[in-house]
Protein backbone atom coordinates (compact mmCIF):
# COMPACT_ATOMS: atom_id res chain seq x y z
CA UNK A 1 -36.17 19.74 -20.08
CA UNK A 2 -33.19 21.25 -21.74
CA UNK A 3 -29.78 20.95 -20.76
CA UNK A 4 -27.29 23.81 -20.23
CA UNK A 5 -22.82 23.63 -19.88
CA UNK A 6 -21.79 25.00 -16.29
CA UNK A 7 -18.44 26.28 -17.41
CA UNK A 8 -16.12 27.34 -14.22
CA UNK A 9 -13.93 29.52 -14.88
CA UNK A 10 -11.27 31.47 -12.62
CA UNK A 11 -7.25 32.97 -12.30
CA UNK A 12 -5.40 29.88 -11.50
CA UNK A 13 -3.17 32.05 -9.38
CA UNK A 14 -6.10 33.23 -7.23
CA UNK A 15 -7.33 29.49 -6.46
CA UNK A 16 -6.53 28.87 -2.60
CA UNK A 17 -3.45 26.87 -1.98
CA UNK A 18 -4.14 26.01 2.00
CA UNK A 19 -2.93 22.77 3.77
CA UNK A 20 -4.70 19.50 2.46
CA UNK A 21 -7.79 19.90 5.59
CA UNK A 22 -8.25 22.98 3.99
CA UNK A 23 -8.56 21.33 0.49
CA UNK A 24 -10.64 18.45 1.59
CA UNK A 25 -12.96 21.05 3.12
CA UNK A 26 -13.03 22.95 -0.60
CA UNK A 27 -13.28 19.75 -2.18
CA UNK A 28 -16.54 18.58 0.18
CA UNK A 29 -17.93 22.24 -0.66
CA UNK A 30 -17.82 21.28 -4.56
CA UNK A 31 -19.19 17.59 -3.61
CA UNK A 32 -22.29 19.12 -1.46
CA UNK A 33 -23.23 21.76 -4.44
CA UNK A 34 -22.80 18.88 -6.80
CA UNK A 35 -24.95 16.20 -4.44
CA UNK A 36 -27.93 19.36 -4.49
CA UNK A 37 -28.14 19.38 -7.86
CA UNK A 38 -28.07 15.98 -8.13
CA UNK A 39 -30.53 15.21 -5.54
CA UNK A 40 -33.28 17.61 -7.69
CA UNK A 41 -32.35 15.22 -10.62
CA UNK A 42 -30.86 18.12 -12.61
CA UNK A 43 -27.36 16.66 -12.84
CA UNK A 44 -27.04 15.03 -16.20
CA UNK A 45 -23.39 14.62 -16.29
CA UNK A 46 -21.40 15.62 -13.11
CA UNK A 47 -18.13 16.78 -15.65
CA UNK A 48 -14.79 16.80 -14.64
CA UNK A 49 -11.81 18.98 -13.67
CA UNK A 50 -9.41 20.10 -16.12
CA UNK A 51 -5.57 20.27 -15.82
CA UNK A 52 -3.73 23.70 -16.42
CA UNK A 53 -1.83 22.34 -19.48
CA UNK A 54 -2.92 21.33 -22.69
CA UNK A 55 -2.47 22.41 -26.30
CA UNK A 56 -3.94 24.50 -29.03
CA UNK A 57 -4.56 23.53 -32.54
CA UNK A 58 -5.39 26.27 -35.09
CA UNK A 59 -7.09 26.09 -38.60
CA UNK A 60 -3.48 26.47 -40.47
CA UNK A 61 -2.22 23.16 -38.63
CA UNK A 62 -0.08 24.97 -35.66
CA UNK A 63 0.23 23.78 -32.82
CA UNK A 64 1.26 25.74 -29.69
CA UNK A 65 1.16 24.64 -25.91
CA UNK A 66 -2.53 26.15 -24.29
CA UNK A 67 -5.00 27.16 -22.86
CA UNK A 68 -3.41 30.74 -23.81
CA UNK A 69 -2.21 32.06 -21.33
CA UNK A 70 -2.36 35.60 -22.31
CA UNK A 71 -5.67 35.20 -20.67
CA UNK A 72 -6.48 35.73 -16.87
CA UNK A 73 -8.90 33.64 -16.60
CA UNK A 74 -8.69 29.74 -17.46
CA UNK A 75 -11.27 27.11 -17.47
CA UNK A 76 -11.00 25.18 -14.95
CA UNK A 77 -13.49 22.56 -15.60
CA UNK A 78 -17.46 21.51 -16.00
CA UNK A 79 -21.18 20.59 -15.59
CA UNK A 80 -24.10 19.77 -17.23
CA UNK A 81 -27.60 20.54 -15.96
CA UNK A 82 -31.14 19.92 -17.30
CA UNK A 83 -33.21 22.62 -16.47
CA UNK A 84 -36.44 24.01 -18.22
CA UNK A 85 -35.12 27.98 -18.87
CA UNK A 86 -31.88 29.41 -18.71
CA UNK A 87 -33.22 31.36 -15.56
CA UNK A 88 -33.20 27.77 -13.56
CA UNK A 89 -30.07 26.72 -14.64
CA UNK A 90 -28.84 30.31 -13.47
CA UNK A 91 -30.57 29.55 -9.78
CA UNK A 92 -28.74 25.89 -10.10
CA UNK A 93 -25.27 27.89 -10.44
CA UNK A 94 -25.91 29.99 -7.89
CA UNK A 95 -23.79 28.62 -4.65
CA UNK A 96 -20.78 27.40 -7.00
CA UNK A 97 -18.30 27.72 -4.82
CA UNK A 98 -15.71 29.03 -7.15
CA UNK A 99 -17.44 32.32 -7.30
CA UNK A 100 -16.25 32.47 -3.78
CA UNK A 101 -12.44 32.13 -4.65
CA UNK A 102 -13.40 35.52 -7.71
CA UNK A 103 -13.94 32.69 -10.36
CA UNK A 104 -17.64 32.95 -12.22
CA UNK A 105 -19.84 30.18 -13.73
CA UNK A 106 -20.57 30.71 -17.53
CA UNK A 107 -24.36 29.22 -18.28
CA UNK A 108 -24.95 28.08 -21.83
CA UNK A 109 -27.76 26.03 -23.23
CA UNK A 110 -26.74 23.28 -25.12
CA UNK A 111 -28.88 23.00 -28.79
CA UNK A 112 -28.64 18.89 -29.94
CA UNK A 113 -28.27 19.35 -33.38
């Protein structure tokens, strides 16, 4: 089986901002999609969220605060998935529920060097 990056990505100004029932019930949404793949043993490394802040370091030594922000869309954070094409891991993104707050999953296989 290979193993492919789930990379979620949306507008941090479009992410809901309801009352914290309303978050837990987001946040149980993300746990049950999660739990699925899991329970097909195609979860190899649940990931993590990432923050909105960070910094950028480019090839002449800069550094400037990040992600750029001259970019709608930010990553917001992580999977990885074993799956035996790309078309699987593609069904296996498929329910993410940030594509139902306008956000998309990015699929990429991951080639061990």
């Amino acid at each position: 089986m290979k193993e492919f990056l789930l990379v979620y990505r949306a507008d941090y100004k479009t992410m809901p901002k309801g009352s914290p029932e309303e978050m837990q019930a987001i946040t149980q949404r993300w746990m049950n999609w999660v739990a699925g793949i899991a329970a097909q043993g195609k979860l190899a490394d649940r990931g993590n969220r990432l923050m909105s802040s960070g910094q950028v370091l480019k090839s002449d030594g800069l550094v400037s605060d990040g992600p750029y922000t001259e970019i709608k869309e930010s990553i917001l954070g992580y999977s990885l998935v074993k799956a035996t094409s790309m078309d699987e891991a593609t069904a296996l993104a498929d329910g993410c529920p940030i594509l139902s707050f306008g956000g998309n999953v990015e699929i990429r296989e991951i080639n061990a060097l």
